[in-house]
PDB file of N, CA and C in Angstrom:
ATOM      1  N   UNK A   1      81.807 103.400  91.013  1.00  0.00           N
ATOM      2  CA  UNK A   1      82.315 103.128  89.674  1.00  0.00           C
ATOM      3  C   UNK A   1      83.510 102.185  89.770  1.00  0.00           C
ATOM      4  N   UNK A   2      83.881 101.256  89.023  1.00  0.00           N
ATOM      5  CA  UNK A   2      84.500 100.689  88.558  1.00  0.00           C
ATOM      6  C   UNK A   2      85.994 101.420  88.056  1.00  0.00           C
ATOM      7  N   UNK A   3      87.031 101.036  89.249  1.00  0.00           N
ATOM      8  CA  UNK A   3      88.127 101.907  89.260  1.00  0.00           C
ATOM      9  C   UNK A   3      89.228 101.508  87.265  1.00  0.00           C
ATOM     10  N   UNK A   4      88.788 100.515  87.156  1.00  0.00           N
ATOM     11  CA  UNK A   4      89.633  99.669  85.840  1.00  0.00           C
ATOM     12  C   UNK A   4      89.049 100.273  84.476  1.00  0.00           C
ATOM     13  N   UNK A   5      87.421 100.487  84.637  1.00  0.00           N
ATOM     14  CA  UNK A   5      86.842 101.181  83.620  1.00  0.00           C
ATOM     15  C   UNK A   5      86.781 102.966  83.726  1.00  0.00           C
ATOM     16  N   UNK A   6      87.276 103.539  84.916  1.00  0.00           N
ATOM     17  CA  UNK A   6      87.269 105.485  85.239  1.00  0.00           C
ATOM     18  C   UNK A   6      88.793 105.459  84.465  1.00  0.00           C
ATOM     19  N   UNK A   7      89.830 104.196  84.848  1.00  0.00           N
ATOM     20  CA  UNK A   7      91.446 104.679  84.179  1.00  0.00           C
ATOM     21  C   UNK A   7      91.379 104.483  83.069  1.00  0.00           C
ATOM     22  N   UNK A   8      90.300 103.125  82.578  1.00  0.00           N
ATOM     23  CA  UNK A   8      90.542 103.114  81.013  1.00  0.00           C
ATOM     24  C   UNK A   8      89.909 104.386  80.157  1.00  0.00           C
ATOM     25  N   UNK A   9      88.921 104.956  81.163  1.00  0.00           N
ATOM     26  CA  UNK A   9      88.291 105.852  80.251  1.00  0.00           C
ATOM     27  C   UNK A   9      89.245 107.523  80.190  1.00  0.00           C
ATOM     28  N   UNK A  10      89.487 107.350  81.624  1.00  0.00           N
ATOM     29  CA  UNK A  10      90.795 108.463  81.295  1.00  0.00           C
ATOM     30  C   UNK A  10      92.401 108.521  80.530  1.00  0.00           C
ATOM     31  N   UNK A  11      92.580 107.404  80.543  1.00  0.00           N
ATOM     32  CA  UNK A  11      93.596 107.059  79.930  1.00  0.00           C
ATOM     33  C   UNK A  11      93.116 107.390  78.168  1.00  0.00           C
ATOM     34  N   UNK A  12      91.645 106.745  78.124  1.00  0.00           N
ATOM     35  CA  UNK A  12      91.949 106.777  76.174  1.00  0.00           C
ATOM     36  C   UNK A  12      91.587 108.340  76.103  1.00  0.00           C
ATOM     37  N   UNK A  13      90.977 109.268  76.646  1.00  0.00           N
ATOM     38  CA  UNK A  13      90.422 110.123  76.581  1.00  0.00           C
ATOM     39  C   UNK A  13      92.092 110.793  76.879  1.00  0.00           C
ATOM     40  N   UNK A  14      93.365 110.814  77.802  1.00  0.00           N
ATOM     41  CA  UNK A  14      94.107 111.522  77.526  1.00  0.00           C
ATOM     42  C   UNK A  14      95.393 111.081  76.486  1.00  0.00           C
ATOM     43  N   UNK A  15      95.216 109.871  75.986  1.00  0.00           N
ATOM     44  CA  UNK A  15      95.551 109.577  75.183  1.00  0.00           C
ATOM     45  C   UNK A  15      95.741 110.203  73.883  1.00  0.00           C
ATOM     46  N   UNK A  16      94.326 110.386  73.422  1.00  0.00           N
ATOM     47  CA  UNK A  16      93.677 111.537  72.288  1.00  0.00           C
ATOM     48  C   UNK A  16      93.733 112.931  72.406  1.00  0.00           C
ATOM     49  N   UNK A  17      94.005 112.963  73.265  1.00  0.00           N
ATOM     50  CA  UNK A  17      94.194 114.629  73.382  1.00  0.00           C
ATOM     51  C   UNK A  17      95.858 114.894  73.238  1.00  0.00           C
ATOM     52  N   UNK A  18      96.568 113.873  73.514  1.00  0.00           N
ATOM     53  CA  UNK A  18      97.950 114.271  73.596  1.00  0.00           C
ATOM     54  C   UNK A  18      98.497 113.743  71.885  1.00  0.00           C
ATOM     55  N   UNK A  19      97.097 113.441  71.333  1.00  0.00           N
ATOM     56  CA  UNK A  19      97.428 113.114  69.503  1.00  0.00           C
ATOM     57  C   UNK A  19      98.328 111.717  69.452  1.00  0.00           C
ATOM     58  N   UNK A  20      98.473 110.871  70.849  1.00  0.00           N
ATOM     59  CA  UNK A  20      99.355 109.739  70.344  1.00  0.00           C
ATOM     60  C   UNK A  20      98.431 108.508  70.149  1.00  0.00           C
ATOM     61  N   UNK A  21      99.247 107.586  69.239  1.00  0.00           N
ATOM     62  CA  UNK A  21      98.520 106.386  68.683  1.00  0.00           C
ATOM     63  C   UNK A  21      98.837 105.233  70.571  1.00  0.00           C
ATOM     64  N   UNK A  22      98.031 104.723  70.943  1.00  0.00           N
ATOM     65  CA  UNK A  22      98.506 103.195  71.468  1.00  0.00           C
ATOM     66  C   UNK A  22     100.072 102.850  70.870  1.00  0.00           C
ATOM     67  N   UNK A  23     100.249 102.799  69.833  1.00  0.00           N
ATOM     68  CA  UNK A  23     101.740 102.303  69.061  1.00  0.00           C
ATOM     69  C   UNK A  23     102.558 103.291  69.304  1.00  0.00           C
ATOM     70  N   UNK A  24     102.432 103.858  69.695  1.00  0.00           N
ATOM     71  CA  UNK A  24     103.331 105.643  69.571  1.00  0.00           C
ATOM     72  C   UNK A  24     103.621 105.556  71.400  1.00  0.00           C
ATOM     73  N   UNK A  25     102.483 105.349  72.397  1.00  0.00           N
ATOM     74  CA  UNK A  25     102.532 105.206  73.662  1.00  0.00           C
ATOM     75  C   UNK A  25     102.796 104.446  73.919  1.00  0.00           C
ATOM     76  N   UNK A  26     103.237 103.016  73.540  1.00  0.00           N
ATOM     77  CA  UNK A  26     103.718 101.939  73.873  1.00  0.00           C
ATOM     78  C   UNK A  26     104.772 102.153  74.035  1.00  0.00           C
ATOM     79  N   UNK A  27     105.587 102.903  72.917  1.00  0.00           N
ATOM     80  CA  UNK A  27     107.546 102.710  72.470  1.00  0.00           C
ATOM     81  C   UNK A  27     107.390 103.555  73.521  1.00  0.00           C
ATOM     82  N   UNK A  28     106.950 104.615  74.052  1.00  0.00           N
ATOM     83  CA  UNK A  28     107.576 105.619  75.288  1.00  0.00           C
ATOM     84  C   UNK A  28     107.053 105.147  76.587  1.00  0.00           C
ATOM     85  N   UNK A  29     106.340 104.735  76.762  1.00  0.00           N
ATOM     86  CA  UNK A  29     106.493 103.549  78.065  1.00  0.00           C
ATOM     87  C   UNK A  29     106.604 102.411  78.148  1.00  0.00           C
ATOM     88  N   UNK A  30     106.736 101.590  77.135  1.00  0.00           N
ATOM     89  CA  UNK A  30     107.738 100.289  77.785  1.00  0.00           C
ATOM     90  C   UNK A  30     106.441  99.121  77.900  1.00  0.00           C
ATOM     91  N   UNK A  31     105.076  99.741  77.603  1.00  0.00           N
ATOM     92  CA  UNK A  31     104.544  98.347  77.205  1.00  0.00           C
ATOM     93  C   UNK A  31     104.135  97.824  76.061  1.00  0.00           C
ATOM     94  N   UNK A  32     103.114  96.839  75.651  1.00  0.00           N
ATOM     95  CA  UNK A  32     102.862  96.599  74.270  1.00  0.00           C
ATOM     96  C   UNK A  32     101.505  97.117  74.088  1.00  0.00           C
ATOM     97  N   UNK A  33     101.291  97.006  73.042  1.00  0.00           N
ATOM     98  CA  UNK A  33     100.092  98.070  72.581  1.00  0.00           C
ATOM     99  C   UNK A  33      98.820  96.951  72.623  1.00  0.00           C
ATOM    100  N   UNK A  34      98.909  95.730  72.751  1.00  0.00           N
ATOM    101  CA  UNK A  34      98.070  94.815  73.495  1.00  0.00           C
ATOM    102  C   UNK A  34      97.161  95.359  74.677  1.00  0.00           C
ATOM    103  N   UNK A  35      98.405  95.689  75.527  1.00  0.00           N
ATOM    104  CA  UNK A  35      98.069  95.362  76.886  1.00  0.00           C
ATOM    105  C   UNK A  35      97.777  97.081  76.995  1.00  0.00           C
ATOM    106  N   UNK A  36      97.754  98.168  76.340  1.00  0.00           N
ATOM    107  CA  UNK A  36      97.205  99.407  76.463  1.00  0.00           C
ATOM    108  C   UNK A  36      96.082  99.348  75.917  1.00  0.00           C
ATOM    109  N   UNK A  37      95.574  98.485  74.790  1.00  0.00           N
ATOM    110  CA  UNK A  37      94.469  98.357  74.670  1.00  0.00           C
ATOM    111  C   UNK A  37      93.259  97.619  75.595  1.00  0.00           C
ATOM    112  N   UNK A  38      93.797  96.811  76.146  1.00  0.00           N
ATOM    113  CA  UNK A  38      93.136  95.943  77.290  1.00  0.00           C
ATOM    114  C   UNK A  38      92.870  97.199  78.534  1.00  0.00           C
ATOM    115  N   UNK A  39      94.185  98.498  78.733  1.00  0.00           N
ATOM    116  CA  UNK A  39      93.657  98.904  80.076  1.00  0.00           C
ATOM    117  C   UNK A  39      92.456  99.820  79.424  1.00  0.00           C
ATOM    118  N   UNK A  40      93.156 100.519  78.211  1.00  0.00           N
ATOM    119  CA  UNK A  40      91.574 101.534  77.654  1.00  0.00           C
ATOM    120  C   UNK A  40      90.101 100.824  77.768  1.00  0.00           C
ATOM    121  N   UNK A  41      89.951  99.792  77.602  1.00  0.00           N
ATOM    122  CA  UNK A  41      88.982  99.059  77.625  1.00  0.00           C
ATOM    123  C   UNK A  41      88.390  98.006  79.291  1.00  0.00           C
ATOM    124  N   UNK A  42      89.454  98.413  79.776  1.00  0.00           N
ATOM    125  CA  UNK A  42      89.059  98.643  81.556  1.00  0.00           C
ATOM    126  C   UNK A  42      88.877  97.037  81.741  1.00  0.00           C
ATOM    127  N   UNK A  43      89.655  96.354  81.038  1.00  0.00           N
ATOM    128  CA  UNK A  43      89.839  94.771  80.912  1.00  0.00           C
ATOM    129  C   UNK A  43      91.211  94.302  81.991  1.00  0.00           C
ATOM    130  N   UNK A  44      92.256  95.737  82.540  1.00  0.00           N
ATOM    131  CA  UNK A  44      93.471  95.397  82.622  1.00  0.00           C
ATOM    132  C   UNK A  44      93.166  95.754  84.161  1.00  0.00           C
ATOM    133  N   UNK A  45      94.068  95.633  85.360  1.00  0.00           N
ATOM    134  CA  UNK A  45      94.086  96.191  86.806  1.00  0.00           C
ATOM    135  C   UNK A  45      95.417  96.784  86.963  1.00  0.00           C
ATOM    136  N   UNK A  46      95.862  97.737  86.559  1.00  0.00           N
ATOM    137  CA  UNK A  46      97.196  97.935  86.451  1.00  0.00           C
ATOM    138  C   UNK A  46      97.932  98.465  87.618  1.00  0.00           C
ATOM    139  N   UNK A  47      98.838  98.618  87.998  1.00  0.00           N
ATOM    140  CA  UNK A  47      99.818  98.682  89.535  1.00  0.00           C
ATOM    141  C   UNK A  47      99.453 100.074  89.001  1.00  0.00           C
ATOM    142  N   UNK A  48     100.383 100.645  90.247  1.00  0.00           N
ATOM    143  CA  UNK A  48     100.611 102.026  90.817  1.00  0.00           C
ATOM    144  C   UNK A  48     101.983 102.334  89.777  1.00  0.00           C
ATOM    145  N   UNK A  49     102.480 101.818  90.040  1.00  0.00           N
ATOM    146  CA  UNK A  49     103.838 101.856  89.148  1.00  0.00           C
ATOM    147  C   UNK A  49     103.480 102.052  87.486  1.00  0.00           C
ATOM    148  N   UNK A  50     102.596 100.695  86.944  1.00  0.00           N
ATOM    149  CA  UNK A  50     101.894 101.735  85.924  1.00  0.00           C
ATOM    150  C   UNK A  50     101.149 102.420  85.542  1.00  0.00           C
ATOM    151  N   UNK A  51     100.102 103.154  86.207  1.00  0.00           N
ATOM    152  CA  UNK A  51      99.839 104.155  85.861  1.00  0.00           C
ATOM    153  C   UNK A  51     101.022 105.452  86.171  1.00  0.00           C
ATOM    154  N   UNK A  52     101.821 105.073  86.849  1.00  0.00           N
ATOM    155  CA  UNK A  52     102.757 106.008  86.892  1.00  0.00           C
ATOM    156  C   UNK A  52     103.576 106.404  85.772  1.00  0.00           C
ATOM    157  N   UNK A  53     104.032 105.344  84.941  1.00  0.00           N
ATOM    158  CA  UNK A  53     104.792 105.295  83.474  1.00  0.00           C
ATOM    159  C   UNK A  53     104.106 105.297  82.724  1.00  0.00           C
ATOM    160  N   UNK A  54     102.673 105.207  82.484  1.00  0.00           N
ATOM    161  CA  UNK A  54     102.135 105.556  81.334  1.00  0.00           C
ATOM    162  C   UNK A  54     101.449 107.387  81.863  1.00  0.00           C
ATOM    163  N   UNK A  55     101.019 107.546  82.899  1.00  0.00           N
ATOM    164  CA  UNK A  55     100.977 108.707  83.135  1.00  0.00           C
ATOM    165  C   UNK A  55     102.635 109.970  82.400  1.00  0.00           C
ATOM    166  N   UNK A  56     103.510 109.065  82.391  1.00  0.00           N
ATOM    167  CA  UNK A  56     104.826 110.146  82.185  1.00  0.00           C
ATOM    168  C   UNK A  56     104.868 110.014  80.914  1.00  0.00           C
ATOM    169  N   UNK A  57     104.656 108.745  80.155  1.00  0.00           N
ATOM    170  CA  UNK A  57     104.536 108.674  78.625  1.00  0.00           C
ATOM    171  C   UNK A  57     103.677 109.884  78.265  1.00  0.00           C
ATOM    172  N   UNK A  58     102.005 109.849  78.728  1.00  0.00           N
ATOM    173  CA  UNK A  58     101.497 110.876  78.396  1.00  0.00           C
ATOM    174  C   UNK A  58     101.587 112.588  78.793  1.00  0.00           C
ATOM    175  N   UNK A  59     102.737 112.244  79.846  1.00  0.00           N
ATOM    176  CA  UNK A  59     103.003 113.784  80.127  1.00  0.00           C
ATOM    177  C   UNK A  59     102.105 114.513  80.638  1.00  0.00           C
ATOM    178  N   UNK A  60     101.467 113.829  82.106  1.00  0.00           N
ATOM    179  CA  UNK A  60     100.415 114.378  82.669  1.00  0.00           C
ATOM    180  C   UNK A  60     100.514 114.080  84.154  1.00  0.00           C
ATOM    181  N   UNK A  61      99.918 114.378  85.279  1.00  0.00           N
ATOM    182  CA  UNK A  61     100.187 113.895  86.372  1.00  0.00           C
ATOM    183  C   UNK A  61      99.596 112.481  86.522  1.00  0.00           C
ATOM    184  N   UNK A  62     100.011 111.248  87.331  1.00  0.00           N
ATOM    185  CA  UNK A  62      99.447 109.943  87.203  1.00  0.00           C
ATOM    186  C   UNK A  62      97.964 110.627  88.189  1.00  0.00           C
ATOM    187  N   UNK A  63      97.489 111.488  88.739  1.00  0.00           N
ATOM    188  CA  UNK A  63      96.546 111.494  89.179  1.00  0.00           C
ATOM    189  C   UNK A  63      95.575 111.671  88.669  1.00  0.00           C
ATOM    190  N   UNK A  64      95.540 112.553  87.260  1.00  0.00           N
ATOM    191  CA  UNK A  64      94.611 112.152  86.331  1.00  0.00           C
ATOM    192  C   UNK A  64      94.510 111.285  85.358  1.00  0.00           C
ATOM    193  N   UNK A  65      94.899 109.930  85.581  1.00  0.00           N
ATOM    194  CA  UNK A  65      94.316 108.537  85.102  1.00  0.00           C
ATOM    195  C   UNK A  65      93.661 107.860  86.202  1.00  0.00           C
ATOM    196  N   UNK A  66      93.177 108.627  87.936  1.00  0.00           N
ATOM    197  CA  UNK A  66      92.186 107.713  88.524  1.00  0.00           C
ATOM    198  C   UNK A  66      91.115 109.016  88.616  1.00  0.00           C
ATOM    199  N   UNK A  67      91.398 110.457  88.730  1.00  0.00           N
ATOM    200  CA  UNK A  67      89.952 111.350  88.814  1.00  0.00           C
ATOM    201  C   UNK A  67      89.068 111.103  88.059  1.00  0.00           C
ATOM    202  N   UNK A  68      88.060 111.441  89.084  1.00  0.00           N
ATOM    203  CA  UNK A  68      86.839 110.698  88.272  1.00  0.00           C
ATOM    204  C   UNK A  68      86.455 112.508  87.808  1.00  0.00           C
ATOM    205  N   UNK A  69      85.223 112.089  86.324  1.00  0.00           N
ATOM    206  CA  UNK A  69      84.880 113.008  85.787  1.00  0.00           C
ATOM    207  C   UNK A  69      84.164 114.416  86.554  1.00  0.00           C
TER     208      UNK A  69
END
């Protein structure tokens, strides 16, 4: 599998569960809601570093934005 499309799909999937908008997760980690839409959609390759800060935005361990299902 396609490591860019397992984070985007975990990312929007814990996204929604934690009830926040993209716009809402942007202001608490520090990117633009552009470029969170690009990783949900497995368009983005994002560092270690961010999945680390958007992992803390969502208040989850960064290890579940690469487990696979």
């Amino acid at each position: 599998m396609d490591m860019r499309q397992l984070v985007g799909r975990n990312f929007a999937r814990l996204r929604a569960a934690s009830g926040l908008t993209q716009e809402a997760l942007a202001e608490r980690c520090g990117f633009s809601q552009q470029y969170l839409s690009k990783l949900e959609q497995g368009k983005r390759n994002p560092t270690v570093v961010t999945l680390y800060l958007i992992a803390e935005g969502l208040g989850v361990s960064h290890v579940e934005l690469v487990r696979e299902d």
